[in-house]
Each structure stands twice: as structure tokens, then as C-alpha cells.
C-alpha atoms as a PDB file:
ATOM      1  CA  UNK A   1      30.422  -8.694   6.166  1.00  0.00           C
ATOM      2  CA  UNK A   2      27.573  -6.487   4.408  1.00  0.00           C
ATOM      3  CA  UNK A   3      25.379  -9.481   4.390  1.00  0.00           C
ATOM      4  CA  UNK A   4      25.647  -9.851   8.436  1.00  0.00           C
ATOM      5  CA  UNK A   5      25.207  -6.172   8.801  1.00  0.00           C
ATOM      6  CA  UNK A   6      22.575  -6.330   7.137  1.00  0.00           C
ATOM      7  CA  UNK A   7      21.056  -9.370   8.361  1.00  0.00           C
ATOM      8  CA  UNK A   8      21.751  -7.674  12.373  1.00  0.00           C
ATOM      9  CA  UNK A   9      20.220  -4.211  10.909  1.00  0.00           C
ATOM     10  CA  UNK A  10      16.730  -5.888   9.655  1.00  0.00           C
ATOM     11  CA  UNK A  11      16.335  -7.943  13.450  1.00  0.00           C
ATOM     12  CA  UNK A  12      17.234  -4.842  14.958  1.00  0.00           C
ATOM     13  CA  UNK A  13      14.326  -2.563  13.648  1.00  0.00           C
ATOM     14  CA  UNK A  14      12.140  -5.508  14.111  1.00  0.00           C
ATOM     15  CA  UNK A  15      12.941  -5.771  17.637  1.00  0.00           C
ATOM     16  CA  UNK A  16      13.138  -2.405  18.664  1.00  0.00           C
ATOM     17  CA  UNK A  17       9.335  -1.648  17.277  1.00  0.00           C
ATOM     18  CA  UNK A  18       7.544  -3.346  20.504  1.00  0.00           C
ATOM     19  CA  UNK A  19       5.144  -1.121  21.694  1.00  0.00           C
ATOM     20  CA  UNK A  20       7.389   1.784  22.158  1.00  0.00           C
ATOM     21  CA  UNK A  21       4.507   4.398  21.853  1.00  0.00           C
ATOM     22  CA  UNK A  22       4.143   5.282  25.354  1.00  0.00           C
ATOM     23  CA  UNK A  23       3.423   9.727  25.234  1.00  0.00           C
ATOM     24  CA  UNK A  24       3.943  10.167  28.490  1.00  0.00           C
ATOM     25  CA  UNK A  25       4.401   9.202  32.179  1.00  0.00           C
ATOM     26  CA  UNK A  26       1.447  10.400  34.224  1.00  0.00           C
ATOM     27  CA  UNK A  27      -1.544   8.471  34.800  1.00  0.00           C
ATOM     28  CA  UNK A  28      -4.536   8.493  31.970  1.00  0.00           C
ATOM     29  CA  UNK A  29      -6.845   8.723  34.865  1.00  0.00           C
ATOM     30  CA  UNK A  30      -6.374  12.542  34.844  1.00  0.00           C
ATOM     31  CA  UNK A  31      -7.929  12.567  31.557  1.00  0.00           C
ATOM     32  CA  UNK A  32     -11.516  10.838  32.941  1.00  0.00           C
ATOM     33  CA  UNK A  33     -13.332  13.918  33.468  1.00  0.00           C
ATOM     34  CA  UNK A  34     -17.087  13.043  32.746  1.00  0.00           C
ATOM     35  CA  UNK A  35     -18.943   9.844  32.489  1.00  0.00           C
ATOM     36  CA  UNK A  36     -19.917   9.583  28.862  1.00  0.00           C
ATOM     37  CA  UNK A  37     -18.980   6.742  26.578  1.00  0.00           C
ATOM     38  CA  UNK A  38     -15.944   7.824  25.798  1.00  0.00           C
ATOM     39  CA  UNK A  39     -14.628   8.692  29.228  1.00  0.00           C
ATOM     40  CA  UNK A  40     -15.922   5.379  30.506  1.00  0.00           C
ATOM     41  CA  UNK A  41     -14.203   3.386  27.987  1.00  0.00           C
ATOM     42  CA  UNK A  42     -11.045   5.910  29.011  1.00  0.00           C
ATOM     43  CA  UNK A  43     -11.516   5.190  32.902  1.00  0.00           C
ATOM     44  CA  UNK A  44     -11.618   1.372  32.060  1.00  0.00           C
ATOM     45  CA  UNK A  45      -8.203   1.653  30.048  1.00  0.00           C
ATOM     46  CA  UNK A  46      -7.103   3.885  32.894  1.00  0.00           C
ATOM     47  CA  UNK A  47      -7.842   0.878  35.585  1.00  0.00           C
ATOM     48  CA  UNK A  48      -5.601  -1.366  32.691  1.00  0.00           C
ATOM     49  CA  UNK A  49      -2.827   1.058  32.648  1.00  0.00           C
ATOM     50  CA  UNK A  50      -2.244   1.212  36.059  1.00  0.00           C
ATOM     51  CA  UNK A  51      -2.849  -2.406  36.917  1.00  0.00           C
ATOM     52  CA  UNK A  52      -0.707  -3.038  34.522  1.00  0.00           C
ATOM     53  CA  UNK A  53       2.302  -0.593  35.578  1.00  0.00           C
ATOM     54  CA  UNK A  54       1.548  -1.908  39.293  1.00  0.00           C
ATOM     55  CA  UNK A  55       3.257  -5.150  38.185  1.00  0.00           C
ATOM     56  CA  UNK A  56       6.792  -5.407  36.595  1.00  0.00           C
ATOM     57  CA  UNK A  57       7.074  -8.212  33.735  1.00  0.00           C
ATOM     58  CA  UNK A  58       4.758 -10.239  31.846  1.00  0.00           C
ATOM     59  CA  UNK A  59       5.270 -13.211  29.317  1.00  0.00           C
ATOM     60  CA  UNK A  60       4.314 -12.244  26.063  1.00  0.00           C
ATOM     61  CA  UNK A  61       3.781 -13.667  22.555  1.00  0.00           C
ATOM     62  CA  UNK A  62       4.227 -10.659  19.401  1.00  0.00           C
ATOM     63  CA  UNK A  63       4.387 -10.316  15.947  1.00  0.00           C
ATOM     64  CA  UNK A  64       5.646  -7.850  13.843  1.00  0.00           C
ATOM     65  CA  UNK A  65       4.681  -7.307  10.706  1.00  0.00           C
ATOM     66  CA  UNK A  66       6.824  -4.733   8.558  1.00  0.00           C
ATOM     67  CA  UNK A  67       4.388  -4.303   5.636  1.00  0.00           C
ATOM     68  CA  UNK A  68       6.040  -7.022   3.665  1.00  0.00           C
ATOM     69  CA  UNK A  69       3.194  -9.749   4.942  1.00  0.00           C
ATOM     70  CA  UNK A  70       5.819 -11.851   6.689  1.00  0.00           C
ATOM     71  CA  UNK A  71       5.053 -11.347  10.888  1.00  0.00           C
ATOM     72  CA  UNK A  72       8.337 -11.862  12.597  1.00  0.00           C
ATOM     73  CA  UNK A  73       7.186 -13.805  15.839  1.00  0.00           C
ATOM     74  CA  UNK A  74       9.150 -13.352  18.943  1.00  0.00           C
ATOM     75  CA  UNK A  75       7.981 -14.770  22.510  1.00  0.00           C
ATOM     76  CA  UNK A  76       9.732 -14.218  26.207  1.00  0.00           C
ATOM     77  CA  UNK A  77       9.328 -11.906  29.292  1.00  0.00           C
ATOM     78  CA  UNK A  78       8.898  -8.046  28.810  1.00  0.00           C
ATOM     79  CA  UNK A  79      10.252  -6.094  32.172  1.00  0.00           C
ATOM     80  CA  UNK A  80       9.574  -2.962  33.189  1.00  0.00           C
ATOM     81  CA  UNK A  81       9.571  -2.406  36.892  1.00  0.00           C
ATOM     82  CA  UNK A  82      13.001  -0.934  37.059  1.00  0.00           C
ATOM     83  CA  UNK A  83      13.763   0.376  33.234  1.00  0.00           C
ATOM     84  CA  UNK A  84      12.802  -1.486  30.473  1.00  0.00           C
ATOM     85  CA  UNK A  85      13.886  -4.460  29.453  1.00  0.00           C
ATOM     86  CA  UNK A  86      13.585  -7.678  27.737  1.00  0.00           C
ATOM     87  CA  UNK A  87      14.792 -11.320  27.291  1.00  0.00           C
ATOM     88  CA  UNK A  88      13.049 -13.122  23.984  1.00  0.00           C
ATOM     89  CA  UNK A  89      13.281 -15.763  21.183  1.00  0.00           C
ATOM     90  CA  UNK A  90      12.906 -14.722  17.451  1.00  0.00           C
ATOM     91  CA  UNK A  91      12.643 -16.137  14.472  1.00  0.00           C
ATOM     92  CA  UNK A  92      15.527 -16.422  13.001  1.00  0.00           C
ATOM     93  CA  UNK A  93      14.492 -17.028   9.210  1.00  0.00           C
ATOM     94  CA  UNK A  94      11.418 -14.142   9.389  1.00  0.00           C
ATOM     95  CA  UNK A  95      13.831 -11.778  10.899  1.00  0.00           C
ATOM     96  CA  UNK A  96      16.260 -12.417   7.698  1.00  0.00           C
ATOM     97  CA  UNK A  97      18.890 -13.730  10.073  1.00  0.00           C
ATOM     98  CA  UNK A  98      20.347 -17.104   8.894  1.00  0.00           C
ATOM     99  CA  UNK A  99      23.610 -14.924   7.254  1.00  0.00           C
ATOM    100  CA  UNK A 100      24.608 -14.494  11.534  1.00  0.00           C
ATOM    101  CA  UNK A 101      22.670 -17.113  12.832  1.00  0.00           C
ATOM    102  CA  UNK A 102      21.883 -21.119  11.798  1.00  0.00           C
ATOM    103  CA  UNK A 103      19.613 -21.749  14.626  1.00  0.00           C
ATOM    104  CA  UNK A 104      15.291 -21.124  14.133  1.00  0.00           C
ATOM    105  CA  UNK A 105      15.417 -19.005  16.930  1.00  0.00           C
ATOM    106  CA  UNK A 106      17.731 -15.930  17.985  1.00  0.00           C
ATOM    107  CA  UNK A 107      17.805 -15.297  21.378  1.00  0.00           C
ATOM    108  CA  UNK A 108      17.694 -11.041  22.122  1.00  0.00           C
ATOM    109  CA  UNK A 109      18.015  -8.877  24.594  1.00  0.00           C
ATOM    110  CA  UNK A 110      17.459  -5.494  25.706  1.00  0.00           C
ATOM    111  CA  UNK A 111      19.160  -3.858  28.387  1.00  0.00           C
ATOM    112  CA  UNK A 112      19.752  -0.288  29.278  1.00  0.00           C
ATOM    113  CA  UNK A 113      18.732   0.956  25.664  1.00  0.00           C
ATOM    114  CA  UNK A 114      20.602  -1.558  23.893  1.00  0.00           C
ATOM    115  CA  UNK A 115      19.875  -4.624  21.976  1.00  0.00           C
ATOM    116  CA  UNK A 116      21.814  -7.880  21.918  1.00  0.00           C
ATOM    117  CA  UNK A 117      21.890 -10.652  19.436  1.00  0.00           C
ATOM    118  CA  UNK A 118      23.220 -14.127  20.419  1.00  0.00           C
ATOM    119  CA  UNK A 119      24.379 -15.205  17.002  1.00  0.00           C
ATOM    120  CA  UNK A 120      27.220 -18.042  15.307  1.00  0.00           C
ATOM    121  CA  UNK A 121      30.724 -17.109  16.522  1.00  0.00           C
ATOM    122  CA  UNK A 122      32.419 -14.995  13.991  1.00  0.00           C
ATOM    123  CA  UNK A 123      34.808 -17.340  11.981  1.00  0.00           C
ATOM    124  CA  UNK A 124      37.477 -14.140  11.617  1.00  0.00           C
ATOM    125  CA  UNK A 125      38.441 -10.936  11.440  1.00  0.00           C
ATOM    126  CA  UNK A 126      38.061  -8.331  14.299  1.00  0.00           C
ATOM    127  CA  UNK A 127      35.293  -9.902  16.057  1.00  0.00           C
ATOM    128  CA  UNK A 128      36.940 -13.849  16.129  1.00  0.00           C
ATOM    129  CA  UNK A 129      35.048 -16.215  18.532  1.00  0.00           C
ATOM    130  CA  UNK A 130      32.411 -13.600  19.337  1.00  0.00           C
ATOM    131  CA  UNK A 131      28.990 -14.715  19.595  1.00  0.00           C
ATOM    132  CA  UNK A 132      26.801 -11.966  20.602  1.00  0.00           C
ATOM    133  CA  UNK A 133      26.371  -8.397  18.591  1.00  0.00           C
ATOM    134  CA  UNK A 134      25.454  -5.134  20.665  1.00  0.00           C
ATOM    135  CA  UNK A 135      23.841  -2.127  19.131  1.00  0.00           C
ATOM    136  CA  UNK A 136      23.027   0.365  21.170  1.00  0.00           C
ATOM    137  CA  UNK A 137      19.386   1.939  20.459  1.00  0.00           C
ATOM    138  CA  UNK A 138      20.608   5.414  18.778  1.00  0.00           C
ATOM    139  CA  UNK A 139      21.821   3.825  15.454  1.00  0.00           C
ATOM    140  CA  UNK A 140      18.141   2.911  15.074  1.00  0.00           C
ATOM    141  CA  UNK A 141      15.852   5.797  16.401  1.00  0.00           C
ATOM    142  CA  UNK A 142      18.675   8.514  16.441  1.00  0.00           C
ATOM    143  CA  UNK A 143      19.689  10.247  19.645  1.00  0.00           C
ATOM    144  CA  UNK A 144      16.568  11.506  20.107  1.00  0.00           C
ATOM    145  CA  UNK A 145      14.466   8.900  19.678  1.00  0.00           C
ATOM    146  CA  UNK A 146      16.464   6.538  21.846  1.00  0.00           C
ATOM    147  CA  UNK A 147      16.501   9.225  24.275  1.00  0.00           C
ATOM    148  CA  UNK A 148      12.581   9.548  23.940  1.00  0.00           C
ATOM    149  CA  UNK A 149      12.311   5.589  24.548  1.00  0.00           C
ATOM    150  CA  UNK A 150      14.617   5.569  27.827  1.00  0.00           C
ATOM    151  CA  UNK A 151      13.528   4.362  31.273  1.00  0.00           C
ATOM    152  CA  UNK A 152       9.906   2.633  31.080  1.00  0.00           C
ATOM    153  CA  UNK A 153       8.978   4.317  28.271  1.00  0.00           C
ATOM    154  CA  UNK A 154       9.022   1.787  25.507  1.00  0.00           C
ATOM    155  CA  UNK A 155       7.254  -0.781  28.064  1.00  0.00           C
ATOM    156  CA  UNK A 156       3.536  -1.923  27.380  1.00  0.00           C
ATOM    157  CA  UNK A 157       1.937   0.191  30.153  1.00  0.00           C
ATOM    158  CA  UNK A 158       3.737   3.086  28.270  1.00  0.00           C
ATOM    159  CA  UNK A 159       2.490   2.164  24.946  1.00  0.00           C
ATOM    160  CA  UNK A 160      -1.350   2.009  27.356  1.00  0.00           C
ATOM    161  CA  UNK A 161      -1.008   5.302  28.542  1.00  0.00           C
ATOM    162  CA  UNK A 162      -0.356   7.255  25.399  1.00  0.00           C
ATOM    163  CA  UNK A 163      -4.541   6.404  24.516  1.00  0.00           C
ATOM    164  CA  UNK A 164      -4.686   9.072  26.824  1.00  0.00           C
ATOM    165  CA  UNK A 165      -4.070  11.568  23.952  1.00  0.00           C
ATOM    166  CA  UNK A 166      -6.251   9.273  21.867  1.00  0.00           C
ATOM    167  CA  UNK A 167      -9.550  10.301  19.638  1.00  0.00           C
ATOM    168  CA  UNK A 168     -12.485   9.132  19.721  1.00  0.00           C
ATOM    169  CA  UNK A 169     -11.356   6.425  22.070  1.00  0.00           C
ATOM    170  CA  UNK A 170     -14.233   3.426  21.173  1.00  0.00           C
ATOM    171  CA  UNK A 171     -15.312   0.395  23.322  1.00  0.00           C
ATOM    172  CA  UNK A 172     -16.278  -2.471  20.327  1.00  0.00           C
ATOM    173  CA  UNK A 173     -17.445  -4.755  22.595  1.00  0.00           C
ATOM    174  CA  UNK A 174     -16.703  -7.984  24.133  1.00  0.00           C
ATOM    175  CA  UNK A 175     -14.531 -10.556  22.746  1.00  0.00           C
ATOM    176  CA  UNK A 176     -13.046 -13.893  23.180  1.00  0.00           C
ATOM    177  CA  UNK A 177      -9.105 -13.508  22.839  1.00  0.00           C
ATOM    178  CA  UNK A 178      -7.248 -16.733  23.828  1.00  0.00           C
ATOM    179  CA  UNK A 179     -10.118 -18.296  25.584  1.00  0.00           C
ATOM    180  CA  UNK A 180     -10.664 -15.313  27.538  1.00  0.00           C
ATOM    181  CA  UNK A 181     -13.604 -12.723  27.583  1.00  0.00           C
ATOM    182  CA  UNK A 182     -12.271  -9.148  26.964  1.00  0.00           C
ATOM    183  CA  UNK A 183     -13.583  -6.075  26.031  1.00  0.00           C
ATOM    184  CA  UNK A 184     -12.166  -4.503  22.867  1.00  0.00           C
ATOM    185  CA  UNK A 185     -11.003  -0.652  22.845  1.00  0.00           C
ATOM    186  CA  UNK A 186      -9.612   1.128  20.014  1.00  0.00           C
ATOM    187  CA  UNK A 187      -7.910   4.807  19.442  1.00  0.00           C
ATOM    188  CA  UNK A 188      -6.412   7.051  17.399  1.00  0.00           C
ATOM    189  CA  UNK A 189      -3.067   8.849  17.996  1.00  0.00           C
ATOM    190  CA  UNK A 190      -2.320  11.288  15.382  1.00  0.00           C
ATOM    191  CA  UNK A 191       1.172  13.090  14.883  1.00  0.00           C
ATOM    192  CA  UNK A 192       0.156  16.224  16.848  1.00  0.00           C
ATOM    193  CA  UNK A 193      -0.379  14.529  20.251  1.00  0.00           C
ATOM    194  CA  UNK A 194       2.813  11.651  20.119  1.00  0.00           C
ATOM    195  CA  UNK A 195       4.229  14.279  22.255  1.00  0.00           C
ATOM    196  CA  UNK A 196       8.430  13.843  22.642  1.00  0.00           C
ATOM    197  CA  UNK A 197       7.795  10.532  20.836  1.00  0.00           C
ATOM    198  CA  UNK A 198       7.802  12.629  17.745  1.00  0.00           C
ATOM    199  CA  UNK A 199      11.351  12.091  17.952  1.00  0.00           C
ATOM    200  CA  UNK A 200      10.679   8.635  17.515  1.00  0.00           C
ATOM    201  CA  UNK A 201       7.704   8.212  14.496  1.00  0.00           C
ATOM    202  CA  UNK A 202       7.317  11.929  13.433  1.00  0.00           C
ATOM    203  CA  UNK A 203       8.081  13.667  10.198  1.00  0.00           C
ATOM    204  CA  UNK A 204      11.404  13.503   9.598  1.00  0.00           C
ATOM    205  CA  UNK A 205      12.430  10.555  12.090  1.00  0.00           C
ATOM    206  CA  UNK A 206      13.926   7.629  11.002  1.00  0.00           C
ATOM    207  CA  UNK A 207      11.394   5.443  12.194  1.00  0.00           C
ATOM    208  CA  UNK A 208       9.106   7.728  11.067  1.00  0.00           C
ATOM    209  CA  UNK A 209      10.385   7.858   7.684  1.00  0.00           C
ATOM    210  CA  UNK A 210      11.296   3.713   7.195  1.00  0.00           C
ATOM    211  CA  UNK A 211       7.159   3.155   7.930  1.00  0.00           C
ATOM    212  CA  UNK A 212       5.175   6.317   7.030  1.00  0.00           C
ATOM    213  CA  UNK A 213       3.817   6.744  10.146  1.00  0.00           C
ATOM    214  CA  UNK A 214       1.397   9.428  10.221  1.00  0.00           C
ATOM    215  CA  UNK A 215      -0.558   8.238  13.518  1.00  0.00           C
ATOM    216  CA  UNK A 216      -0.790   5.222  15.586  1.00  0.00           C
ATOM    217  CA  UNK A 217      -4.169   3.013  15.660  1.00  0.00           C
ATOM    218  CA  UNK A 218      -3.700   1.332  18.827  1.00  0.00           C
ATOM    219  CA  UNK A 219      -6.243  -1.459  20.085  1.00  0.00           C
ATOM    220  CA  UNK A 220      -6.521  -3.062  23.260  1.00  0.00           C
ATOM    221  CA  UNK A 221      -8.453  -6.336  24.599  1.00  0.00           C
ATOM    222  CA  UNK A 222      -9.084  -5.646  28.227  1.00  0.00           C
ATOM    223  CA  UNK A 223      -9.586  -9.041  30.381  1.00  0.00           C
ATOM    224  CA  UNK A 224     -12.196  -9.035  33.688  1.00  0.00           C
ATOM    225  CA  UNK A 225      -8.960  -8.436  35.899  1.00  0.00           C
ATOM    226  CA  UNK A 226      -8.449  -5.054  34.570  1.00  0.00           C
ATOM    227  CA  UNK A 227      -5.153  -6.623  32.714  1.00  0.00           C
ATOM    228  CA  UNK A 228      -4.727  -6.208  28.823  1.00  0.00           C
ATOM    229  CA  UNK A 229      -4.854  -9.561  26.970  1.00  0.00           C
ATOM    230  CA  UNK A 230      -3.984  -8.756  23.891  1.00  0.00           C
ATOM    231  CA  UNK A 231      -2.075  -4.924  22.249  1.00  0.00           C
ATOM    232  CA  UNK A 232      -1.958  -4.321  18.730  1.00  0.00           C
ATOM    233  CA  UNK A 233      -0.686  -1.158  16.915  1.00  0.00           C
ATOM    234  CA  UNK A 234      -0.781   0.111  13.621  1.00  0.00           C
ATOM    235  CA  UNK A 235       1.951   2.827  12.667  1.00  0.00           C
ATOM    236  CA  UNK A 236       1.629   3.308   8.987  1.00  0.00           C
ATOM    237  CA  UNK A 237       3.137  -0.150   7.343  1.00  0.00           C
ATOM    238  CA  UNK A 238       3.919  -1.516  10.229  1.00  0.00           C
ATOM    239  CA  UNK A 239       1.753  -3.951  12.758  1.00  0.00           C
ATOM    240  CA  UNK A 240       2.299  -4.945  16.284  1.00  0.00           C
ATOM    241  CA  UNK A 241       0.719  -7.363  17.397  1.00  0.00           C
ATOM    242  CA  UNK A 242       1.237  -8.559  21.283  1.00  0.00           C
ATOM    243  CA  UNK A 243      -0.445 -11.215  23.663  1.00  0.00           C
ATOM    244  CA  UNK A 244       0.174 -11.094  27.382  1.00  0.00           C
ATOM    245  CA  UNK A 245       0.447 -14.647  28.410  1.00  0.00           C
ATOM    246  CA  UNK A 246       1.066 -14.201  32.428  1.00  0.00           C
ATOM    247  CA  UNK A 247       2.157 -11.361  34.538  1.00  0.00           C
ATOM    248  CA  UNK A 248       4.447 -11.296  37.531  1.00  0.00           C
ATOM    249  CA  UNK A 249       7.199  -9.170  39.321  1.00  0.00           C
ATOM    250  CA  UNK A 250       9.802  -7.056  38.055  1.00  0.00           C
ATOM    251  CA  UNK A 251      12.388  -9.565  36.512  1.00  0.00           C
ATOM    252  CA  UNK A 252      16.198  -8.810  35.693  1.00  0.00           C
ATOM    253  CA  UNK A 253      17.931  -8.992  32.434  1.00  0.00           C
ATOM    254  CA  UNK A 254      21.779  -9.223  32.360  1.00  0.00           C
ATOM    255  CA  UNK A 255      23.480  -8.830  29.258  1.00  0.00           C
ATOM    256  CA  UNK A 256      26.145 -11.132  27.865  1.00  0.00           C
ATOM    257  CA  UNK A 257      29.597 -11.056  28.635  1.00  0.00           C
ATOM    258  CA  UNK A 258      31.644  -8.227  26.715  1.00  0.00           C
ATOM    259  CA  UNK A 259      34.459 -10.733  26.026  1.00  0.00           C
ATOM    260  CA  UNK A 260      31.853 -12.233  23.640  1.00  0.00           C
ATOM    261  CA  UNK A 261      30.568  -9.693  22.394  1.00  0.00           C
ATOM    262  CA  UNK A 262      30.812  -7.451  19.271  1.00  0.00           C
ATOM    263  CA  UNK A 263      29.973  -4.196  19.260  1.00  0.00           C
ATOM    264  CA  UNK A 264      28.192  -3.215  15.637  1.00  0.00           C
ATOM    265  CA  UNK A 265      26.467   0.014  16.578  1.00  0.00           C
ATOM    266  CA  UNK A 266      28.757   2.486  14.491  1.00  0.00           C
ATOM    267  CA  UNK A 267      29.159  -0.016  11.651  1.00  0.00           C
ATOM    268  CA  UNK A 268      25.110   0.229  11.600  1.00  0.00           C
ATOM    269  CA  UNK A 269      24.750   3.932  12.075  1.00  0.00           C
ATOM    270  CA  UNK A 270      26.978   4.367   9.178  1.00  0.00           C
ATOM    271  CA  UNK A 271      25.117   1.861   6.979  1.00  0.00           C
ATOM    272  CA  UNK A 272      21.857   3.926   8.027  1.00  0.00           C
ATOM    273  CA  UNK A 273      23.408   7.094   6.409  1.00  0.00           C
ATOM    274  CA  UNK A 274      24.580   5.723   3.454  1.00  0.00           C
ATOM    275  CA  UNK A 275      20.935   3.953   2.829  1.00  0.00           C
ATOM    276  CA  UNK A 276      19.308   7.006   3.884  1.00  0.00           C
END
């Protein structure tokens, strides 16, 4: 059973880390004060931000790279219209999850702060002829944290408007990003400014602890439609990388029937305390 805990544990973190850097919930326009480089290239991610939280789901492609070199790729809708949510395909053998699961892909979800993994039906034991695992977000980021990444607040347009608290916000010009012309933006958001997210990747978290994360680089490819194209963050060892295929309406994510489903979240909590 350790090696499926395990196995759950490592696709869990992986995930969980989307873009869940979001600082706040008011609009970055506020922060557009003057019309200087800076504060243009913040009025243009303003314009993104809000486009972006105007509409409720896109179709993304990510990777996530956990400083070992390997990207875990993962593709499906993000939703975020009414909480977020989402429905994607992993990789099963990046994510270290052929133990649970003999398929290439493993289909997860998110719902209501907690993350399900469609894997093989357990053989025996407690959780006989179940083939989905539940873990609800606190075994990973801690009360706090998961508390910190409720609602929209993990969502892309979250992860947007924490540049708000960004330095030296930069526009690096245009650039051609899936055969699209974008303009490329980059800031810094150190430890001071993550505001309540320091629950999540400050000193002393456990996400903040598992990747060193002393700030976030976050850059963003801006397409002529005021829509991102591409989001990539950099907290300490860890890289995010996401592309935003097509964008749409709010969508709905159920999650799978409890009769199927195994619940793993105290097994994993206590697995995190003896590790840590």
C-alpha cells in the first residue's frame, strides 16, 4: 500500500501546483496610476486579467516541472466561473503513477478543493472495487493554504492578477507563441507581497518548504484579443508552464460517484508528517 500512497501523493502535488498564485481578488487596474512603461505594460495585463475573468473555462495544455527535469504534461478544461475547478488527462508514467494506474493517462479532477484520481480498481482490502482516490486539498497545502486557494483563487485569472504586486513588471516584446503574435510580460513576486498566499509558498509552508520558494517569476504572452496565450511560473524548483488553447463559458465538473471512491486524504496527511 506505501507504494500507491506514494504514487497518489507525487500526482497530487503535481496537480495541485497549477497556477495557484492568485494574491488577491480586486482588479489590477487599480494599480495603473501613470502612463510610464511600467504602468502601460500593467494596464495591458490589467485588460488580460479581466478579459480573462469575464469568461469561465478555457482548454489548456501545462507542464510541470518539479526540478527533477521530467515535465509532467497534463491537458483538459480549467473552470472558474463559479469556483474553481478542473477536468484533465495526465501522464501517468511522469506523474510516477503506474503503482495505481496501468493506463498512459490518469484522468483528474478538481472539485470543491479536492482532487480526484481515476485509477485501477483496488484488488483488496478496505477500498475493494474502488476506482477513484479523493484527497481533499488540506493534506497538501495545510488548512491554511487550502483555505488561501478556495473559491477562484487558484484559477489562471487569479494567478494574472497577483502581477499586480509585481516588480519591475517588463514588456520583452513581441513573440510568436503557437502561431500566434503575443506580447511577452514578465514580473517578480517576492515573499513580502504573496499576501494570504503566504500560507501557501511562504516560509514555513509546506509548499513552500517541498520547492524553496522564495518568490514567484511569473511570465505572460498576451495575444491581440487581450487573452493570455501562454502562463509560465517559476516558484523556486518548480516550473509551470501553461498554454490556453480556446476559451469559452463557465463549464461544470462533477465528481465521481462515492461508491467508487476511496478516500486517502488522512492516510496522506499522515504520510506528510512522518516525511516531514
Amino acid at each position: 500500500m506505501r507504494m500507491r500512497h506514494t504514487a497518489a501523493w507525487v500526482a497530487f502535488a503535481t496537480a495541485a501546483l497549477v497556477t495557484a498564485s492568485g494574491c488577491g481578488s480586486e482588479s489590477v487596474k487599480s494599480a495603473v496610476k501613470t502612463v510610464d512603461k511600467a504602468d502601460k505594460a500593467m494596464a495591458a495585463l490589467a485588460r488580460a486579467t479581466d478579459r480573462t475573468e469575464e469568461l469561465g473555462s478555457a482548454e489548456v495544455r501545462m507542464s510541470t516541472d518539479l526540478g527533477t527535469g521530467t515535465p509532467i504534461a497534463m491537458d483538459g478544461t480549467y473552470s472558474w466561473g463559479d469556483g474553481y475547478a478542473f477536468d484533465v488527462q495526465m501522464d501517468t508514467k511522469a506523474a510516477n503513477m503506474q503503482a495505481v494506474n496501468h493506463s498512459p493517462k490518469t484522468h483528474v479532477l478538481f472539485v470543491h478543493g479536492v482532487y480526484y484520481y481515476d485509477v485501477d480498481a483496488f484488488p483488496s482490502g478496505p477500498y475493494q472495487g474502488k476506482d477513484w482516490i479523493r484527497v481533499d486539498g488540506s493534506a497538501l497545502f495545510g488548512e491554511k493554504g487550502a483555505q488561501a486557494l478556495s473559491g477562484d483563487n487558484g484559477s489562471p485569472s487569479a494567478s494574472m492578477k497577483g502581477l499586480k504586486y509585481a516588480k519591475d513588471v517588463q514588456n520583452l516584446g513581441t513573440q510568436t507563441v503557437n502561431g500566434r503574435r503575443t506580447t511577452h510580460y514578465r514580473g517578480v513576486i517576492d515573499r513580502a507581497h504573496m499576501g494570504k498566499f503566504k500560507d501557501v509558498y511562504g516560509e514555513g509552508s509546506p509548499m513552500g518548504e517541498a520547492t524553496g520558494t522564495k518568490s514567484i517569476v511569473m511570465d505572460v504572452w498576451v495575444g491581440s484579443d487581450d487573452l493570455p496565450v501562454r502562463l509560465k511560473e517559476k516558484l523556486g524548483v518548480m516550473t509551470i508552464s501553461m498554454d490556453f488553447d480556446k476559451f469559452g463559458k463557465t463549464v461544470s465538473v462533477k465528481t465521481p460517484p462515492a461508491a467508487r471512491t476511496a478516500d486517502l486524504t488522512d492516510v496522506i496527511a499522515k504520510q506528510q508528517k512522518q516525511q516531514g
